[in-house]
Protein backbone atom coordinates (compact mmCIF):
# COMPACT_ATOMS: atom_id res chain seq x y z
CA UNK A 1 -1.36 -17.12 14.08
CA UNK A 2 -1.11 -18.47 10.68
CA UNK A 3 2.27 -19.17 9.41
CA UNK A 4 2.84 -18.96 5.20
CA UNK A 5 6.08 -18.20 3.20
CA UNK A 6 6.30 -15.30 1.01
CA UNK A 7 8.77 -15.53 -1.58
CA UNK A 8 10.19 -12.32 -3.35
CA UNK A 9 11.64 -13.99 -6.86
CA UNK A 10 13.03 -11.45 -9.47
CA UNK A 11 15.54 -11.35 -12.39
CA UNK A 12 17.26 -8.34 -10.64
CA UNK A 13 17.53 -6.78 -7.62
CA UNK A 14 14.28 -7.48 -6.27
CA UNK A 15 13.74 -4.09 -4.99
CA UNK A 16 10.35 -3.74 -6.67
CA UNK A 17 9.31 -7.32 -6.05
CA UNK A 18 10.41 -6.29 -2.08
CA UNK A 19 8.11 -2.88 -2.45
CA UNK A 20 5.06 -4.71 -3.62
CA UNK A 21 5.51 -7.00 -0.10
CA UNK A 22 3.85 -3.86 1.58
CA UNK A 23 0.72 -5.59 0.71
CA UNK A 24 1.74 -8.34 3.76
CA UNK A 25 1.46 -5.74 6.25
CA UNK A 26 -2.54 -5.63 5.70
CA UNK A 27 -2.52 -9.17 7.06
CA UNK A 28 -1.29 -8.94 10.00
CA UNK A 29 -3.10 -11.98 12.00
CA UNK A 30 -0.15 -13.94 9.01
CA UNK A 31 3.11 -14.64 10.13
CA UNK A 32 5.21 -13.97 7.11
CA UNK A 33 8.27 -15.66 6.55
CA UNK A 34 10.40 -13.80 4.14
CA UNK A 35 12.65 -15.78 1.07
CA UNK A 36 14.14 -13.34 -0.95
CA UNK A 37 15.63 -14.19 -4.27
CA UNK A 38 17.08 -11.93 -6.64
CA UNK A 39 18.84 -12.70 -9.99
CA UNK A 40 16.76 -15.43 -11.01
CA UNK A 41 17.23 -15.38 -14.37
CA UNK A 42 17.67 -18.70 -15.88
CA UNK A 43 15.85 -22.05 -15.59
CA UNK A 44 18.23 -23.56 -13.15
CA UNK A 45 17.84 -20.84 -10.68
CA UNK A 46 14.02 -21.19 -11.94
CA UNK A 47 14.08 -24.42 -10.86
CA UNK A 48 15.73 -23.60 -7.44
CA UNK A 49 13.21 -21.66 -6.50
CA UNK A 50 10.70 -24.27 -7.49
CA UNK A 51 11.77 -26.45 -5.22
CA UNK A 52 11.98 -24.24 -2.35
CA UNK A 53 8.80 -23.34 -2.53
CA UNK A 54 7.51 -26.91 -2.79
CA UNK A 55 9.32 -27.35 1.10
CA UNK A 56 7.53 -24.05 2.09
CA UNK A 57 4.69 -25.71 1.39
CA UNK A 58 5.36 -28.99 3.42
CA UNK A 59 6.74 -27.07 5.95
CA UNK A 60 3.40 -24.48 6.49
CA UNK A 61 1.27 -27.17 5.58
CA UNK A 62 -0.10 -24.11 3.13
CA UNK A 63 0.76 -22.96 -0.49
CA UNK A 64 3.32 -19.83 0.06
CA UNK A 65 2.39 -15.90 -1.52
CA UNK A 66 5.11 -15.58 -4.66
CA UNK A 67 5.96 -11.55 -5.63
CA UNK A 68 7.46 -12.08 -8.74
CA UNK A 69 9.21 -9.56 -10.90
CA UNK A 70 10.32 -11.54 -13.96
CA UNK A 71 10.62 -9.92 -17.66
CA UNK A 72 11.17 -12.76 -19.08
CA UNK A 73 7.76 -14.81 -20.08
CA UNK A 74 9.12 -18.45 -20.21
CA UNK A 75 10.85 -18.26 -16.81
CA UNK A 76 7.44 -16.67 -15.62
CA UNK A 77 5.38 -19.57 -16.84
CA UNK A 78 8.33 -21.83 -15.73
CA UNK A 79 8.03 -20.51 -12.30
CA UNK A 80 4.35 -20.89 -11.99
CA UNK A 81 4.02 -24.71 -12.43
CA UNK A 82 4.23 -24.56 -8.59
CA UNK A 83 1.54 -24.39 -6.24
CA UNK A 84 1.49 -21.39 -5.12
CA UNK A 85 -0.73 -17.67 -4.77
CA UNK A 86 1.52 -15.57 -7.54
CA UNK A 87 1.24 -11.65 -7.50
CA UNK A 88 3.21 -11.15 -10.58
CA UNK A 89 3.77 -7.24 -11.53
CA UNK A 90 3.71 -8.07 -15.21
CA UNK A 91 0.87 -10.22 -15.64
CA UNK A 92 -1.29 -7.94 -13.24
CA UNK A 93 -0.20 -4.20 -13.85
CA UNK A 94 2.88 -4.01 -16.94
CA UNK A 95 0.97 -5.90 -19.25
CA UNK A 96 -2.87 -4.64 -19.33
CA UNK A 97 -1.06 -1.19 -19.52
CA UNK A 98 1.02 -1.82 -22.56
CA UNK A 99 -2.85 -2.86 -23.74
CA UNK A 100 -3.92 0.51 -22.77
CA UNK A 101 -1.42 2.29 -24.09
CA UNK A 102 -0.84 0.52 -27.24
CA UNK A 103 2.82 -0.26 -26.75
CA UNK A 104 5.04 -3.17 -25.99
CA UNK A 105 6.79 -2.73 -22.36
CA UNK A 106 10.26 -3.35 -21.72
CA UNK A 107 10.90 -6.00 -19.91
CA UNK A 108 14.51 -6.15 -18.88
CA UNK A 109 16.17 -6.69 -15.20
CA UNK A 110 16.38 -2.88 -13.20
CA UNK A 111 14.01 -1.39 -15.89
CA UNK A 112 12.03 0.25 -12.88
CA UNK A 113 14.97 1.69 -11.72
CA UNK A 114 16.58 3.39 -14.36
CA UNK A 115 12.88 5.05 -15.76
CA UNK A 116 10.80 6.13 -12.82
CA UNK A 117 11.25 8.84 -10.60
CA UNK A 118 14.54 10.39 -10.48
CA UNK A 119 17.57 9.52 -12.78
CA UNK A 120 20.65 7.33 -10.70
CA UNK A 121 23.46 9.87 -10.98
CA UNK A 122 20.57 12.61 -8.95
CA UNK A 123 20.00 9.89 -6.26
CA UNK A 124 23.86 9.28 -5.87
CA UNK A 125 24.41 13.17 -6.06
CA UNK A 126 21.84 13.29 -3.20
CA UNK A 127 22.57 10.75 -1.15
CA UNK A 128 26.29 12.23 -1.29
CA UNK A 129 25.11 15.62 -0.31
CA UNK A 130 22.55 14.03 2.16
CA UNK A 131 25.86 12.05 4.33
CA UNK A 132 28.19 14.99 4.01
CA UNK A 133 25.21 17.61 5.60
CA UNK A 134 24.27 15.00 8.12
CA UNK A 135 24.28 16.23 12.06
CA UNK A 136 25.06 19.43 11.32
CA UNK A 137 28.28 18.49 10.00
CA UNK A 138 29.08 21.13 7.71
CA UNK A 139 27.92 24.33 6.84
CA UNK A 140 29.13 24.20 3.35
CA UNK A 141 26.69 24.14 0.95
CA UNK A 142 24.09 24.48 2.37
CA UNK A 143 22.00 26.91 0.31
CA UNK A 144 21.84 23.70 -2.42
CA UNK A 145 19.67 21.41 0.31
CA UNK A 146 16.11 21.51 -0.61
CA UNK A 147 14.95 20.65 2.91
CA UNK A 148 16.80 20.80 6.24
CA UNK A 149 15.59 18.45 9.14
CA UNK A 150 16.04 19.92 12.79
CA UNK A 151 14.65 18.14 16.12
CA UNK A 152 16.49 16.78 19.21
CA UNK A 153 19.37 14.19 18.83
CA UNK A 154 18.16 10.87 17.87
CA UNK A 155 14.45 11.93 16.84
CA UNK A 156 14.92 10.27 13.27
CA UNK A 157 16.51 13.18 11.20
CA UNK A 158 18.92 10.95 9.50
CA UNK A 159 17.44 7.95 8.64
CA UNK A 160 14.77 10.23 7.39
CA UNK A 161 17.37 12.71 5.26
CA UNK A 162 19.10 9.40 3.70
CA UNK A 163 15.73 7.95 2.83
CA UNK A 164 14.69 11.27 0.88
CA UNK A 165 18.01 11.07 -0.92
CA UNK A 166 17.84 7.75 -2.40
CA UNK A 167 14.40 7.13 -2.90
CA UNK A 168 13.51 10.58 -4.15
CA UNK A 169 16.80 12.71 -5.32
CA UNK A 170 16.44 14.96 -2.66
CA UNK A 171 19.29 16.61 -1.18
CA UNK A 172 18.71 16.63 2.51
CA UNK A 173 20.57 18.40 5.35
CA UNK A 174 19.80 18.16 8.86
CA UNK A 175 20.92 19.68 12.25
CA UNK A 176 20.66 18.59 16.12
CA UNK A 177 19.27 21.08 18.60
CA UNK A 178 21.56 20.82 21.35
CA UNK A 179 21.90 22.24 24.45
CA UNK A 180 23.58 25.58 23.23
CA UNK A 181 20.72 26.27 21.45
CA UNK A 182 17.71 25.80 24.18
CA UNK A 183 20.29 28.01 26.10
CA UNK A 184 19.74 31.05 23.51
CA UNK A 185 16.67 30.29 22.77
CA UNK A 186 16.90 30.35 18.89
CA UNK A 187 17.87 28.04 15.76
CA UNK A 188 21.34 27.85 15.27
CA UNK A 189 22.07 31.32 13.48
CA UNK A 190 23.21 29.45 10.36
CA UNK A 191 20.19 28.22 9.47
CA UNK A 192 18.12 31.58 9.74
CA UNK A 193 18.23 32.69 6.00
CA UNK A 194 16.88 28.98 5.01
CA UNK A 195 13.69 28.86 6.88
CA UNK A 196 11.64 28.31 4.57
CA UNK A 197 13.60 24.86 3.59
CA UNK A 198 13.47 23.84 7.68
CA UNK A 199 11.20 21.27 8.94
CA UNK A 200 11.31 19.74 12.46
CA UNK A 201 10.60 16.31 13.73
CA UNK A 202 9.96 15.76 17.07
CA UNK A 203 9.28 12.59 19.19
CA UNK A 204 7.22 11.47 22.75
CA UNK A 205 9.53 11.57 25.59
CA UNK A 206 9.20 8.14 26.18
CA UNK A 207 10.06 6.70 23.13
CA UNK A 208 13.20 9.32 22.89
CA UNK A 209 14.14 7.67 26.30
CA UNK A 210 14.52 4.15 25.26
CA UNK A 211 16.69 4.93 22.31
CA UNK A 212 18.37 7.16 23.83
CA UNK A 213 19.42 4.38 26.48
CA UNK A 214 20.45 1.90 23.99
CA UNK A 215 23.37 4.32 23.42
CA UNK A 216 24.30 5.58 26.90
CA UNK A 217 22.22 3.47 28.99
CA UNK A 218 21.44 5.71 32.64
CA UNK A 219 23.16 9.02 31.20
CA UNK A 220 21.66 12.36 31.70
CA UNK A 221 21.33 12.66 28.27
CA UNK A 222 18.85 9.34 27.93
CA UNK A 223 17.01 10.73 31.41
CA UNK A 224 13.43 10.89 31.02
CA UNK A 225 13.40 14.13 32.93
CA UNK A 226 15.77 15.52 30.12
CA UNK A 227 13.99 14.08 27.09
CA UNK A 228 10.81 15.74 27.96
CA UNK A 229 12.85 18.80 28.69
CA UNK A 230 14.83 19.31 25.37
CA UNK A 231 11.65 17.68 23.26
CA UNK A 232 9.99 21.10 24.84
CA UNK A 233 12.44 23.72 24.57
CA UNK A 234 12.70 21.82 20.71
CA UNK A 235 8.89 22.17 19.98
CA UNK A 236 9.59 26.22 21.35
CA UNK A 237 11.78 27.03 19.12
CA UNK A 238 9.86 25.68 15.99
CA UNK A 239 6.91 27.39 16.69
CA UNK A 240 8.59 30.63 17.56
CA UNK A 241 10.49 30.06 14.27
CA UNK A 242 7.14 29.40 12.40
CA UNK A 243 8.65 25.86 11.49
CA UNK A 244 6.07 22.84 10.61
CA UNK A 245 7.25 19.73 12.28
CA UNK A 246 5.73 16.05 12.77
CA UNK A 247 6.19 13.83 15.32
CA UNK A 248 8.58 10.44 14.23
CA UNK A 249 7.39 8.57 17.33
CA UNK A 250 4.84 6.29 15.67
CA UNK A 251 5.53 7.34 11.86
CA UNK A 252 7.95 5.05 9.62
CA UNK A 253 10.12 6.79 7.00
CA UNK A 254 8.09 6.24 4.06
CA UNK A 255 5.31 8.37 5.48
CA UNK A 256 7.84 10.80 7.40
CA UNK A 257 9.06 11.65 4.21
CA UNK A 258 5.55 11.55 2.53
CA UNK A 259 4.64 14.54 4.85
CA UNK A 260 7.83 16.25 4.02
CA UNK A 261 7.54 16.22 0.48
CA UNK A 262 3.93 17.48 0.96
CA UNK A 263 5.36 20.54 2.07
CA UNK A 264 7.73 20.76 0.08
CA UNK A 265 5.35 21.05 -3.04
CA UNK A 266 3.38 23.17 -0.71
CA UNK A 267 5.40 25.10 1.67
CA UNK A 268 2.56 27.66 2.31
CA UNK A 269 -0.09 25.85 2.98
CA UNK A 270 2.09 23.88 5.19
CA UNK A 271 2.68 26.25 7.68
């Protein structure tokens, strides 16, 4: 397997600089080793990360991949005196569009952040709503969520729900189906006048298994014999209910949550 560096090198967080790294993931015969380096925003750090790339380089015996997310031009051109493959957001996709569009783009640190998608206070408000309505733990509420995960404990409701809230603003509930409720034979009765907010995740028996024994290793509750049991009372339910659900056993969060905004936008068609 190849072996290269891939530095992340921004004047702020480096959240964007550490989105565009997605690209990696179509090279996957490349082992990647990650650098990260955030606030680099003078020519000492500038030079800092000059130099650690230089040992990348001796080290891999190949130039290392640079995502850069630097506003400011002189530490950009700085920066790329070094041998190395730059992907640099401004040169490549903030500055042909400021051509485009006839205008001068900002360029300061967190400028993504605080322009695209929704405002900070609506994330925060979310992800605060998203924690307090997490495993079903109030009821309180509840009529505000604008989707409402249900599946069988440890399918990937919450890391789902929290992703939704800070990436997108959305406020996200989400409830267990436990055994009181394969025992009825119906959603929990608070949830029946939201249904058309509800969507399920469910998850292979298999995979439910091993997670489920990380926690309580030979339990009942991690059995195979139960996971495939409560995954198919789960599934039961939904239908009956009319509820669209995907299954989280091969699907990250990023598309999860793709799908669920899909439906969102389109709860009809959905169904």
């Amino acid at each position: 397997m190849i072996k290269r560096t891939a530095f992340f090198i921004s004047d702020g967080t480096g959240i964007t600089a550490g989105a565009l790294g997605k690209l990696l993931e179509h090279f996957p015969s490349t082992h990647f080793t990650q650098v990260r380096l955030p606030f680099t925003n003078t020519l000492e750090k500038i030079k800092l990360a000059q130099e650690a790339i230089v040992h990348a380089t001796e080290e891999d015996g190949g130039r290392p991949v640079v995502i850069m997310t630097l506003g400011d031009i002189a530490l950009r051109n700085s920066l790329k005196q070094c041998n190395a493959y730059f992907i640099d957001l401004f040169n490549t996709f903030i500055d042909p569009l400021g051509l485009e569009l006839e205008q001068k783009p900002l360029t300061g640190a967190g400028i993504a952040h605080s322009v695209m998608g929704s405002s900070y206070n609506e994330r925060m408000e979310a992800i605060n709503f998203t924690l307090n309505h997490d495993d079903g733990m109030t009821n309180n509420g509840l009529e505000e969520a604008e989707v409402i995960l249900v599946g069988v404990s440890r399918c990937g409701k919450t890391p789902t729900s929290v992703y939704l809230a800070m990436q997108f603003g959305v406020k996200a509930a989400n409830y267990p189906l436990i055994p009181e409720d394969f025992e009825r034979g119906t959603l929990p009765a608070v949830l029946n006048k939201h249904l058309g907010k509800i969507f399920g995740l469910t998850i292979k028996a298999e995979r439910l298994h091993a997670v489920r024994n990380e926690r309580r290793a030979g339990s009942f509750y991690a059995s195979l014999d139960n996971c495939r049991q409560e995954i198919a009372t789960a599934e039961t339910l939904m239908r009956n209910a009319g509820i669209t659900w995907a299954d989280s056993t091969s699907r990250s969060v990023e598309e999860l949550s793709a799908i669920i905004l899909e439906k969102m936008r389109h709860p009809a068609s959905s169904k």
